[in-house]
Structure formats: structure tokens, C-alpha cells
C-alpha atoms as a PDB file:
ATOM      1  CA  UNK A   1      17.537 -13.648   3.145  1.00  0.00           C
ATOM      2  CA  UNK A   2      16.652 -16.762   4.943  1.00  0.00           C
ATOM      3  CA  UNK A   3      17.962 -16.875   8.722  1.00  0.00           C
ATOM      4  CA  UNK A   4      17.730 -13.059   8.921  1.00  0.00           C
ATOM      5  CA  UNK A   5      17.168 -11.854  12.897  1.00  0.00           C
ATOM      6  CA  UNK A   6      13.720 -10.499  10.797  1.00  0.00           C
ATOM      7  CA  UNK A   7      13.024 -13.215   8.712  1.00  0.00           C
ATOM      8  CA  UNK A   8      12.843 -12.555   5.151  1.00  0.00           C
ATOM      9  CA  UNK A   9      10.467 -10.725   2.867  1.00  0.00           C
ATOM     10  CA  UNK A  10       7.703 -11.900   0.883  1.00  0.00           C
ATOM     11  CA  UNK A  11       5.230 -10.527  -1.165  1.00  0.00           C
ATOM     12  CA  UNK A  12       1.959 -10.985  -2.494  1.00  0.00           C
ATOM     13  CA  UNK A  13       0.053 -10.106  -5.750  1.00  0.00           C
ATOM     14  CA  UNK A  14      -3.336 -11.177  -6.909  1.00  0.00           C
ATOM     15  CA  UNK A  15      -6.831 -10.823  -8.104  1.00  0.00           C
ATOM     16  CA  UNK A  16      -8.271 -11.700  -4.935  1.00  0.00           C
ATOM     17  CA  UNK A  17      -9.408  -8.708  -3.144  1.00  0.00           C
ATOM     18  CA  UNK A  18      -9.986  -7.548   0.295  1.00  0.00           C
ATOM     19  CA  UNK A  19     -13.607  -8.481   1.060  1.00  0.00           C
ATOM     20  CA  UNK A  20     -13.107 -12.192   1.373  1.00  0.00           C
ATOM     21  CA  UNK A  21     -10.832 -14.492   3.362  1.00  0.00           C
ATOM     22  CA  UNK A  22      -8.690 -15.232   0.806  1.00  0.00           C
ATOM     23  CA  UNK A  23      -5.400 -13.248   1.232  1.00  0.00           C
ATOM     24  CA  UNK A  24      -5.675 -13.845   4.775  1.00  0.00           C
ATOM     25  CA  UNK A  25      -6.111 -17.104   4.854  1.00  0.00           C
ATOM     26  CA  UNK A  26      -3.015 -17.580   2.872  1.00  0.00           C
ATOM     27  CA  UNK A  27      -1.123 -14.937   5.489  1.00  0.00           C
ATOM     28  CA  UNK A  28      -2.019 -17.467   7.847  1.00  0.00           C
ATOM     29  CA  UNK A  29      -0.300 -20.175   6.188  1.00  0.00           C
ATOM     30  CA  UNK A  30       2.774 -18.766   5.400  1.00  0.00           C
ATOM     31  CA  UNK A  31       3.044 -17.726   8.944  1.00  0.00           C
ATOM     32  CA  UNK A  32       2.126 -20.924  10.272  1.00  0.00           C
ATOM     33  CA  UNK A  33       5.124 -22.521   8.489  1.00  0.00           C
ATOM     34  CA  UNK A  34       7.363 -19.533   8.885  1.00  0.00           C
ATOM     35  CA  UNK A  35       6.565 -17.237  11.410  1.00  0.00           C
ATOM     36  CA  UNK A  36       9.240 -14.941  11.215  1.00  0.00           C
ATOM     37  CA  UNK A  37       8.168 -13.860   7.275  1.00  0.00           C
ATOM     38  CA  UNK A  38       7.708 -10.337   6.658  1.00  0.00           C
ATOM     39  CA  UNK A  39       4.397 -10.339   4.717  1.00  0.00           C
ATOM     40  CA  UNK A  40       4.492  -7.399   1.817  1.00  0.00           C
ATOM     41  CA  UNK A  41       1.165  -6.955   0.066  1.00  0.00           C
ATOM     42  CA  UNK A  42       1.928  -5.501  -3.771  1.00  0.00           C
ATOM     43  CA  UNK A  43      -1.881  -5.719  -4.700  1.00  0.00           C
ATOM     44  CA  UNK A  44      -5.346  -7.489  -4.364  1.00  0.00           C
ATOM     45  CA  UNK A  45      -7.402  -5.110  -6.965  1.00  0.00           C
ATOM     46  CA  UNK A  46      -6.100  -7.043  -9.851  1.00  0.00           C
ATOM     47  CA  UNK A  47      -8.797  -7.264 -12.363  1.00  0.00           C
ATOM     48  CA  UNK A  48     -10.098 -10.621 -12.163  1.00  0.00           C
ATOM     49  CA  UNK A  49      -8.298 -13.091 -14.149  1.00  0.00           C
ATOM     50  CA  UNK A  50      -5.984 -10.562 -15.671  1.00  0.00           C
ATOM     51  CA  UNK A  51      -2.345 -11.791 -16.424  1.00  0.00           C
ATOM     52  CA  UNK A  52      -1.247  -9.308 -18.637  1.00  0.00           C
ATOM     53  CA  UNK A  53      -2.252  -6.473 -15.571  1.00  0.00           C
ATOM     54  CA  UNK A  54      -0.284  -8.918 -12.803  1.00  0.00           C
ATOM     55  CA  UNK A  55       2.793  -9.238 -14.833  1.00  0.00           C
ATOM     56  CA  UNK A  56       2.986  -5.412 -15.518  1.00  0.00           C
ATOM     57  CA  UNK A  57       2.434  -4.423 -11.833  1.00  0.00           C
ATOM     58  CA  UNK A  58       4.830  -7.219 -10.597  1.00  0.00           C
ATOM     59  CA  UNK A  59       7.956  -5.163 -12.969  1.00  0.00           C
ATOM     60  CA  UNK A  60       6.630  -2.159 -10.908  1.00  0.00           C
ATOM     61  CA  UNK A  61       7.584  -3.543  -7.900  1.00  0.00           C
ATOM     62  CA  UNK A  62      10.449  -6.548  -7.406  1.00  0.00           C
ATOM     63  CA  UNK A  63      13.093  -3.849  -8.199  1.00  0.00           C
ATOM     64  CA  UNK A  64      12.189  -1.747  -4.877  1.00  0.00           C
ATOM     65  CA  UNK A  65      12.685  -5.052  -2.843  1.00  0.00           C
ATOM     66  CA  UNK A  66      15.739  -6.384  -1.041  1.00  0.00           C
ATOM     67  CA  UNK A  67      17.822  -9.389  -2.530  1.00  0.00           C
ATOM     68  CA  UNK A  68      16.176 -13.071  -1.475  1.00  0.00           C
ATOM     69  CA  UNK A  69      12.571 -11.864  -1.593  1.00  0.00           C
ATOM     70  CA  UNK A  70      10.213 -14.542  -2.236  1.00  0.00           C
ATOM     71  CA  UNK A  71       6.937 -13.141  -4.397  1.00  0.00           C
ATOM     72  CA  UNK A  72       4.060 -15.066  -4.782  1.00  0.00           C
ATOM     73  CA  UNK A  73       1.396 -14.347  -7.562  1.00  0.00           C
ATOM     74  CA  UNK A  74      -1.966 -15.679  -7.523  1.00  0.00           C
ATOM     75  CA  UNK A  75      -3.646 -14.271 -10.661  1.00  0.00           C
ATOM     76  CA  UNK A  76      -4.216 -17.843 -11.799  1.00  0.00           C
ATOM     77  CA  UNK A  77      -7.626 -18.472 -14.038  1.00  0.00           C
ATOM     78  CA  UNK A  78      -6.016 -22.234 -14.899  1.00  0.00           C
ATOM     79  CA  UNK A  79      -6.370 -22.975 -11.224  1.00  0.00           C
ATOM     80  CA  UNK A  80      -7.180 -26.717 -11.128  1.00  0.00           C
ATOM     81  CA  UNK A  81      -5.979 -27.571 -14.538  1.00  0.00           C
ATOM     82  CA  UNK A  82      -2.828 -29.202 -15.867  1.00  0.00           C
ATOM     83  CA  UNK A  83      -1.126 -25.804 -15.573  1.00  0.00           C
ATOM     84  CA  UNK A  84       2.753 -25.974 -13.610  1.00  0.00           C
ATOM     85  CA  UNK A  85       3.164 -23.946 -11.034  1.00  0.00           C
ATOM     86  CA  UNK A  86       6.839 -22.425 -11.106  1.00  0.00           C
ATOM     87  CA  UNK A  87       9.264 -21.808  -8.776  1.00  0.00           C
ATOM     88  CA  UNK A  88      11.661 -19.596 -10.710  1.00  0.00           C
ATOM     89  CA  UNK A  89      14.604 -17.377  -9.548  1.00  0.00           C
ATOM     90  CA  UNK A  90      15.706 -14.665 -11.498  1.00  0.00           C
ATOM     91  CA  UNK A  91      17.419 -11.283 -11.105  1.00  0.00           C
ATOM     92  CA  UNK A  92      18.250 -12.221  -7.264  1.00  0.00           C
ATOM     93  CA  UNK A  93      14.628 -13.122  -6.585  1.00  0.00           C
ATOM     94  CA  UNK A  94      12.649 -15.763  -6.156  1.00  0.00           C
ATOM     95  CA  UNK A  95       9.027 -15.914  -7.813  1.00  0.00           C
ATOM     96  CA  UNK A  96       5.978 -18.663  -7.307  1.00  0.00           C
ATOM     97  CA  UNK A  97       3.723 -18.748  -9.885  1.00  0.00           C
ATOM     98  CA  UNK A  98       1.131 -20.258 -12.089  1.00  0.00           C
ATOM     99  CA  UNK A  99       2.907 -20.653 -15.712  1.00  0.00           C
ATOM    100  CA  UNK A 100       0.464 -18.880 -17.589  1.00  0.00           C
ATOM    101  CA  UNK A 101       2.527 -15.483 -18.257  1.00  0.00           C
ATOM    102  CA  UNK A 102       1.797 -13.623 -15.143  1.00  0.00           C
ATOM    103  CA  UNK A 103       6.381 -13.818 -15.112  1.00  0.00           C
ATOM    104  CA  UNK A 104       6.521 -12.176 -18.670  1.00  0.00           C
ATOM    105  CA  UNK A 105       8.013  -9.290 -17.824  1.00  0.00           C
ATOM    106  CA  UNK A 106      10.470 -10.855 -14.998  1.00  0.00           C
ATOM    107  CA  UNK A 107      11.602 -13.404 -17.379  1.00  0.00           C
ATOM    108  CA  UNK A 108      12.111 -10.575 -20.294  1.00  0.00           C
ATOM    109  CA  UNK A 109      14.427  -8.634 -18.551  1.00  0.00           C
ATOM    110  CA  UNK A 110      16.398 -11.579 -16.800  1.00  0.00           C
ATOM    111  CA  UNK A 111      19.654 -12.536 -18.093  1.00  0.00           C
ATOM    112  CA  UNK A 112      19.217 -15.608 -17.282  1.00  0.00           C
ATOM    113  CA  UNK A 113      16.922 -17.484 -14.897  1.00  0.00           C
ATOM    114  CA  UNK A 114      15.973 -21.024 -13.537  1.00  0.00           C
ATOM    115  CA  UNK A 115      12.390 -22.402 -13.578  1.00  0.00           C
ATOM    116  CA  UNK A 116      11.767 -25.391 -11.483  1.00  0.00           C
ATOM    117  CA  UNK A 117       7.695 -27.388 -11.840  1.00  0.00           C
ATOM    118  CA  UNK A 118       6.502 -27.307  -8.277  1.00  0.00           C
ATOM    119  CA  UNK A 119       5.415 -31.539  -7.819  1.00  0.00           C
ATOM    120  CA  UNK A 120       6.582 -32.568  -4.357  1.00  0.00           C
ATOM    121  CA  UNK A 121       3.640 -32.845  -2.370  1.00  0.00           C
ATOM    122  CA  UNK A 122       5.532 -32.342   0.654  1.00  0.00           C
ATOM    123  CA  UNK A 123       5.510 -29.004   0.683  1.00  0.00           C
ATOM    124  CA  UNK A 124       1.943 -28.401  -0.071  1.00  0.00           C
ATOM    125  CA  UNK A 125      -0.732 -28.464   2.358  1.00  0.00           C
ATOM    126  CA  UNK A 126      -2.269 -31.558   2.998  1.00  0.00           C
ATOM    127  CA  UNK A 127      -5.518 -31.464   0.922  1.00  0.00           C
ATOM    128  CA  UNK A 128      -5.048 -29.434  -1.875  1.00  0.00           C
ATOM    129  CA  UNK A 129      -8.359 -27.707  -3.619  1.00  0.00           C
ATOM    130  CA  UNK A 130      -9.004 -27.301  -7.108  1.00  0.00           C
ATOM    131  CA  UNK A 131     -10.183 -23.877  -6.782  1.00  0.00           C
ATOM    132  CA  UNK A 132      -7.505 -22.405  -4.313  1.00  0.00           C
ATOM    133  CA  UNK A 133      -3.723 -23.074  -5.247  1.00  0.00           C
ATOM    134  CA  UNK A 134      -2.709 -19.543  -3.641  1.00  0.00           C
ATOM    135  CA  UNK A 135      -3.376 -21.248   0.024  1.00  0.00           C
ATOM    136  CA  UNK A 136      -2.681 -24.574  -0.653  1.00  0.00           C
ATOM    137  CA  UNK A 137       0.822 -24.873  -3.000  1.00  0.00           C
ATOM    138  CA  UNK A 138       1.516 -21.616  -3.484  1.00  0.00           C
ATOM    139  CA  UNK A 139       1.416 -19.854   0.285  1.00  0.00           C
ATOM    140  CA  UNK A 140       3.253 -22.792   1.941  1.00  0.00           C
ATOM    141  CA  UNK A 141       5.688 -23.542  -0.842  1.00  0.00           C
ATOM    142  CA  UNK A 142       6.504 -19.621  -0.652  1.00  0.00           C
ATOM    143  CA  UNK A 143       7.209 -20.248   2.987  1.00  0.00           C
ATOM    144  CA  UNK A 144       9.617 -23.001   2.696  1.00  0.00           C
ATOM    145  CA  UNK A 145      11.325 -21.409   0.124  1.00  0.00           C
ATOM    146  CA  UNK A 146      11.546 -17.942   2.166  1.00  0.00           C
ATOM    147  CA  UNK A 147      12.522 -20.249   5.507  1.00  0.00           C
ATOM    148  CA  UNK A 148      15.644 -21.527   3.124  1.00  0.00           C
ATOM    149  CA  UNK A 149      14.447 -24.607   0.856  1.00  0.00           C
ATOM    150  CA  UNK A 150      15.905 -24.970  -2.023  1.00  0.00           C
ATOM    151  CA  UNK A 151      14.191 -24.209  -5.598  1.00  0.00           C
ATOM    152  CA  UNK A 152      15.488 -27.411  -6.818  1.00  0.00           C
ATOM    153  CA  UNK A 153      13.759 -29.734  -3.813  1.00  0.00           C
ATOM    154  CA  UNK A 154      10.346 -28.755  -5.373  1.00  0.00           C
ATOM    155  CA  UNK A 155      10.360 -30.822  -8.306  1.00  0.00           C
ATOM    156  CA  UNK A 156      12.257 -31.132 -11.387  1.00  0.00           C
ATOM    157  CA  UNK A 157      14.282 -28.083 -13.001  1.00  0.00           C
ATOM    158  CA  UNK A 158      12.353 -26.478 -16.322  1.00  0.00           C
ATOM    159  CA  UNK A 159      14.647 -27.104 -19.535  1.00  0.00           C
ATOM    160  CA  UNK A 160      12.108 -25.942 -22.297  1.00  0.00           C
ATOM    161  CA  UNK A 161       9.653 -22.989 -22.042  1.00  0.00           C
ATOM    162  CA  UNK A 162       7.649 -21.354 -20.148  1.00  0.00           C
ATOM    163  CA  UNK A 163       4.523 -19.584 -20.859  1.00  0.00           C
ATOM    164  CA  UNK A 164       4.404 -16.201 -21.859  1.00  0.00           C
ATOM    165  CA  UNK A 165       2.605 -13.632 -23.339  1.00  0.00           C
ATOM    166  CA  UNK A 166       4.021 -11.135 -26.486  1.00  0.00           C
ATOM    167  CA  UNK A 167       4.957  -7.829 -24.974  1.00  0.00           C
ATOM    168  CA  UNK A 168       4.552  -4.877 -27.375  1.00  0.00           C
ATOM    169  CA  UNK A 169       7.123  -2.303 -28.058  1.00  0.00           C
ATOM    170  CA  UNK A 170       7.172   0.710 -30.217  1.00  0.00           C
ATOM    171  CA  UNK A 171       7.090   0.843 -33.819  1.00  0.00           C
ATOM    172  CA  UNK A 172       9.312   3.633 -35.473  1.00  0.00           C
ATOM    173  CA  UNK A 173       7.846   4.860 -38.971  1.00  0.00           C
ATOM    174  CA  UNK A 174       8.806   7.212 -41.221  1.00  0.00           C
ATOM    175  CA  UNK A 175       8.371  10.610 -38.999  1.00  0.00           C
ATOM    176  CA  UNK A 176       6.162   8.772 -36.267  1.00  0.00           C
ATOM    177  CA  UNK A 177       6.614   6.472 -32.952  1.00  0.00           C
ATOM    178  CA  UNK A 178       3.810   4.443 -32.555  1.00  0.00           C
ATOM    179  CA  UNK A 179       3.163   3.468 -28.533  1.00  0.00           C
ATOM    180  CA  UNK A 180       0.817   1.498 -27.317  1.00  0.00           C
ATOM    181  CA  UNK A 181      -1.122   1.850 -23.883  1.00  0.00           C
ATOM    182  CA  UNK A 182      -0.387  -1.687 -21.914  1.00  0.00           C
ATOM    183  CA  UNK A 183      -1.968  -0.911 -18.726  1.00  0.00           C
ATOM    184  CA  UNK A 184      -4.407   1.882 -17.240  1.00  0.00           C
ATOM    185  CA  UNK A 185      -4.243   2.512 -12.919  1.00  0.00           C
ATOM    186  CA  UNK A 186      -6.514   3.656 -10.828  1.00  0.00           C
ATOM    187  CA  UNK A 187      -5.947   7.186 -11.367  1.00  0.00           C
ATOM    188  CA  UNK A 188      -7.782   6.717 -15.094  1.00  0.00           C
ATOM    189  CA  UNK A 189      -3.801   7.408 -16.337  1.00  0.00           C
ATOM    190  CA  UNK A 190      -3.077   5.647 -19.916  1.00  0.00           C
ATOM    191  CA  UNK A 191       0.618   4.118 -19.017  1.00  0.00           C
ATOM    192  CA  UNK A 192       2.263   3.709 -22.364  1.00  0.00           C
ATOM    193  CA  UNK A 193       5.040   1.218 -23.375  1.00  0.00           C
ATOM    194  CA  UNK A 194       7.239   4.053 -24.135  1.00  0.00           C
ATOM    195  CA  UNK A 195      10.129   4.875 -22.417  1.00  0.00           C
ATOM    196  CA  UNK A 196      12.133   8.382 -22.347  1.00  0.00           C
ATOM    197  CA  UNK A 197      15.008   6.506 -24.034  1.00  0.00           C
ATOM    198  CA  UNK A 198      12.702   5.549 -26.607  1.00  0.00           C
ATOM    199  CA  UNK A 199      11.059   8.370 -27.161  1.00  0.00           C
ATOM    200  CA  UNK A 200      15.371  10.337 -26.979  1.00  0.00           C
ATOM    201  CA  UNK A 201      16.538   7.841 -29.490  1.00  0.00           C
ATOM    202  CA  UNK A 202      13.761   8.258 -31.965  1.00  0.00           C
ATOM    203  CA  UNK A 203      14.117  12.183 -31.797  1.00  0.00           C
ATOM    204  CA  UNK A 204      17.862  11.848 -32.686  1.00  0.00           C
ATOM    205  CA  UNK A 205      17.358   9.033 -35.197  1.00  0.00           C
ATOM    206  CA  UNK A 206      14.730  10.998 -37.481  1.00  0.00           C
ATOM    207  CA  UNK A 207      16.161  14.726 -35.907  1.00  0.00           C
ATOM    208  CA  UNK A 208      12.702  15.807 -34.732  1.00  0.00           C
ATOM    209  CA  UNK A 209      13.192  19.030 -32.610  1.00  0.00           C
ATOM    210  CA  UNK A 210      10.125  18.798 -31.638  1.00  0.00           C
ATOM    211  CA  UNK A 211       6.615  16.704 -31.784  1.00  0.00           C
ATOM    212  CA  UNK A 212       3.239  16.262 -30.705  1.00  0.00           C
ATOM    213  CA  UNK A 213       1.258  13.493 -28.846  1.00  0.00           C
ATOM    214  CA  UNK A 214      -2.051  12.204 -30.751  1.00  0.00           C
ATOM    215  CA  UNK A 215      -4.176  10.237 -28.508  1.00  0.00           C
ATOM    216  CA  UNK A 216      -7.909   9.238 -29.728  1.00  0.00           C
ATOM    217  CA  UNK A 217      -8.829  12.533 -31.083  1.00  0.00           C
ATOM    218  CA  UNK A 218      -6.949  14.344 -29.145  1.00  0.00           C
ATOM    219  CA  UNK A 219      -3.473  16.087 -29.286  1.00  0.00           C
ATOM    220  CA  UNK A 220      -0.809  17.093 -26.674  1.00  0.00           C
ATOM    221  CA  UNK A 221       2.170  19.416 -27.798  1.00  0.00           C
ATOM    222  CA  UNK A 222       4.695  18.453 -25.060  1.00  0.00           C
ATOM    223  CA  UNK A 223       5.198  16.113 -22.516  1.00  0.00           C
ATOM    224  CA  UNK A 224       5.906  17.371 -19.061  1.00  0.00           C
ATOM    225  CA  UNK A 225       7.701  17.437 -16.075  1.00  0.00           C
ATOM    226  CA  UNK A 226       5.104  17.199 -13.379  1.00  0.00           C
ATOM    227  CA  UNK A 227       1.303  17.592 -13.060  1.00  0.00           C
ATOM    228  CA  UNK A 228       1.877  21.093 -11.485  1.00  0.00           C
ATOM    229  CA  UNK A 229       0.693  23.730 -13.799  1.00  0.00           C
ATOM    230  CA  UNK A 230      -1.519  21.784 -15.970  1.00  0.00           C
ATOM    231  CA  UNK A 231      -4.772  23.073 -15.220  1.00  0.00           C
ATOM    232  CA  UNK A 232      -7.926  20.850 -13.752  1.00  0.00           C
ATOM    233  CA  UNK A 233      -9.246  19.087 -16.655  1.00  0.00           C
ATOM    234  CA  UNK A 234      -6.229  19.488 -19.385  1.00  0.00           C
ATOM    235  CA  UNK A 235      -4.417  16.665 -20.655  1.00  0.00           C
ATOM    236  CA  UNK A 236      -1.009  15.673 -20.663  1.00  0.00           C
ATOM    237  CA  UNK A 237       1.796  13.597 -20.915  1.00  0.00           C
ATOM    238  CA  UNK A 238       4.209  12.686 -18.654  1.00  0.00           C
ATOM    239  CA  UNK A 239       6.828  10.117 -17.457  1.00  0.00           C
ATOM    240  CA  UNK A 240       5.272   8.579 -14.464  1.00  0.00           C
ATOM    241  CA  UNK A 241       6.423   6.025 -11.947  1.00  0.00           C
ATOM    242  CA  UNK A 242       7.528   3.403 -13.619  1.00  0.00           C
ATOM    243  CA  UNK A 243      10.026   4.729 -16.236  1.00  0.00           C
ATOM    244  CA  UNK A 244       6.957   4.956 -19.020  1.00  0.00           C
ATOM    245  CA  UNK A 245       5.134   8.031 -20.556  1.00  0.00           C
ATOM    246  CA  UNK A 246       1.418   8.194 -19.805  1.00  0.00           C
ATOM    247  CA  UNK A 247      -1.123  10.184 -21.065  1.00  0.00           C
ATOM    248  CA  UNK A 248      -3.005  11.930 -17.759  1.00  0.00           C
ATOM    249  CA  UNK A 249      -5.700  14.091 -17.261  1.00  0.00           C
ATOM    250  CA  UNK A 250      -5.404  16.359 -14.149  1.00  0.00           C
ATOM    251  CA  UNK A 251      -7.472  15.682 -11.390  1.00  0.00           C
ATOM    252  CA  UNK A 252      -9.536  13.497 -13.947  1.00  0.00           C
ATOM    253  CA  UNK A 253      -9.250  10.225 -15.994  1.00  0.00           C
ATOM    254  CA  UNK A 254      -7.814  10.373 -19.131  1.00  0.00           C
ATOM    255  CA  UNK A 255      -8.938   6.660 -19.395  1.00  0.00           C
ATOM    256  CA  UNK A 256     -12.632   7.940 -18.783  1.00  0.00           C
ATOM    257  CA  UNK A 257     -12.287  11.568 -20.843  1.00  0.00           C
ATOM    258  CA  UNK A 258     -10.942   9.642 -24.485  1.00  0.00           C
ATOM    259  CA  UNK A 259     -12.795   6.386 -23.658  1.00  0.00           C
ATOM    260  CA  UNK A 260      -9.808   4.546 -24.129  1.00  0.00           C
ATOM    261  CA  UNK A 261      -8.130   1.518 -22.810  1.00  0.00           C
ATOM    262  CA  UNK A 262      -5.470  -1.171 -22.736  1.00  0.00           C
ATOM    263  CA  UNK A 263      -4.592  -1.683 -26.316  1.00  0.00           C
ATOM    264  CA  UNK A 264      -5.136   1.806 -27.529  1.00  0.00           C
ATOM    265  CA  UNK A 265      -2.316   3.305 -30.241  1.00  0.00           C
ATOM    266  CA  UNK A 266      -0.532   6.681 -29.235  1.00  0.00           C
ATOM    267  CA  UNK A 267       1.677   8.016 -31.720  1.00  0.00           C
ATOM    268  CA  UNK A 268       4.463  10.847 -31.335  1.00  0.00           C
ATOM    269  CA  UNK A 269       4.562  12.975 -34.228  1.00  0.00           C
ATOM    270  CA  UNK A 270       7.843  15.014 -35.628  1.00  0.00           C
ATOM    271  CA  UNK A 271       7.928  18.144 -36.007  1.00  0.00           C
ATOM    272  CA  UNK A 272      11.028  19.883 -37.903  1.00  0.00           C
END
């Protein structure tokens, strides 16, 4: 929290990659305003102009960070339009933002929340861009707040909606549970919206012993524990990281091998 002997946390996500001046230029800024931050970067490789991608990878990640963190998202293809920018705390946290879904997921699983518009040109830099927000609203309102401002000295709180983006879940048929692959990492792993508890209800509601995986053309009888024993090139299912089951080819892509991607259907099958 602010006023910590260490200052306190905050992180950054975007599309913005390494090879430019970007991130660091907005490092710069928040440590020009608050110099005791402790600067966190969650990811850069964000596909360019993909919300959907940010607001999965930003669930991965605010959980395995201390109470008071301040995160700051800059996956933002509305920069320079009439798009808010939020300021919105939630589960303990605190989240800047453009409000064009990359918070879907945050604001999903939060009880409740409050959303304030970021307007008081205060705390901005002095000249703000129309093509860089992250450095000159975002980075130095992210400071302030981190340094101990309050949400609600930004601008006015948010009473109606924000934006958001539909987030799939399974579909239970007769003798089926239809997933559906919402984001695909580096690795060439397809990480599915299922979760074990889904996949441990269904099996009791429709008393399947057993089942099978059909992904593309392919099928998978089991899903397991850990990639050791699967041999180099098999496929498999397992429950990865971040609570969901993903389809995984070892030491390959699976995302490559079925030529599959976000979007794609994987149903579990009953058997007896």
C-alpha cells in the first residue's frame, strides 16, 4: 500500500513490446512522480490490439499480487477517441484502463466494484497525445493513485456500465460438454474455458465414468496430471496454470499440429 518503506506495487500489461521506447518511457514517468513504485511487468507480447488476450492474461495474474496494487493496461486500439479511461477498484485492487473490455474478467468475478472516468487534467501530463494515453494519463495517473490519491479525485464516479466483452462458458448437452478455446500462449497450448469443477460437476450430473476429449480431428482418452510421460509429439490434456484444461502437445504446439485457434470448440464426451 501507499506509504510502504518500499513503495507500493504496480504493474504493467500491454501490446507494446520491447523493441521500442514505449514501456520505458512510461517507467520513467511513473517514477518521476513516484519514485519509490515497484514497477512489475505482466506482459508486452500482447497481440496488437487484442482485448480479449489482455483481459484473460490480466485474471492470470492480479490474484498473485499483494493488496493495494495499482495495474495499468495499455491494450487500447480507441486511443484518441471518445473512449473513458477508468480508474476502477475491485477485489482489493486498483486497475487503470481504457473502457473497452480489457477489465472483463476483473469486473466478472468482482462482487462488487467502483469505476470512476479519469477527466481531471491535473493528473495527466501536461500535453497529452492522441496516439499515446499509456505515458500520458495512464502512467502518471497510475502513479498518483499508487503514491495514495484517491480514485474518486480523478473525475466523476461511473453509475451505469462499463464496456465489456461476452465471456463464453461451457455448454452441457445431452452426454457432451462443449468448451471452447479462449486463448492460445506461447507454448502453442489451446487453454480452454473449462475448469476441473466443470468438467467434476458434469461427470456427476450425467454419471459419466469416464470420457474422451475431441479436438479438430483428433481425440484424447484422458486428461492428465503432468506432461511427464506423454511422449514427444503426443497430445494431451491437462489442467495448466491457470485453473483451465488445455489441450498440449509435448514439446510441440498443439495450436500449430490441429491448426486451431482462439474460438475453436472442444467437446468432452461420456463414456458409461
Amino acid at each position: 500500500m501507499a506509504g510502504d518503506r518500499d513503495g507500493a506495487l504496480v504493474t504493467l500489461l500491454s501490446d507494446l513490446g520491447i523493441r521500442d521506447t514505449y514501456v520505458g518511457v512510461m517507467k520513467a514517468v511513473i517514477l518521476s512522480i513516484y519514485p519509490e513504485a515497484r514497477i512489475v511487468d505482466l506482459c508486452h507480447e500482447i497481440s496488437p490490439q487484442d482485448i480479449q488476450q489482455a483481459a484473460f492474461l490480466l485474471d492470470t495474474a492480479w490474484g498473485y499480487c499483494p493488496e493495494g496494487t495499482v495495474h495499468v493496461v495499455v491494450v487500447d486500439p480507441g486511443v484518441g477517441s471518445e473512449r473513458r479511461v477508468l480508474a476502477v477498484e475491485a477485489r482489493g485492487q486498483r486497475f487503470i484502463a481504457p473502457d473497452n473490455g480489457v477489465l472483463t474478467y476483473i469486473l466478472a468475478g468482482a462482487r462488487e466494484f467502483r469505476a470512476y472516468s479519469v477527466e481531471r487534467s491535473e493528473h495527466l501530463l501536461p500535453n497529452v497525445s492522441q496516439t499515446f494515453h499509456g505515458r500520458d494519463i495512464l502512467a502518471p495517473v497510475a502513479a498518483a493513485v499508487a503514491r495514495g490519491l484517491a480514485l474518486e479525485e480523478l473525475g466523476p464516479e461511473i453509475t451505469g456500465p462499463v464496456v465489456r466483452f461476452p465471456v463464453s462458458r461451457p455448454v452441457m448437452n445431452e452426454g457432451e460438454l462443449v468448451g471452447h478455446v479462449i486463448h492460445v500462449d506461447r507454448f502453442g497450448n489451446l487453454v480452454t474455458d473449462l475448469t476441473e469443477t466443470d468438467v467434476l460437476t458434469w461427470q456427476h450430473e450425467v454419471g459419466a465414468d469416464s470420457f474422451v476429449i475431441r479436438v479438430g480431428d483428433s481425440v484424447i482418452d484422458e486428461i492428465r496430471m503432468a506432461y511427464a510421460g506423454a511422449n514427444p509429439g503426443e497430445l494431451l490434456a491437462i489442467y495448466g496454470s491457470s485453473g483451465r484444461m488445455e489441450v498440449s502437445l509435448n514439446l510441440g504446439s498443439a495450436a500449430e499440429c490441429l491448426r486451431l485457434g482462439t474460438g475453436a470448440i472442444v467437446i468432452l464426451e461420456a463414456h458409461g
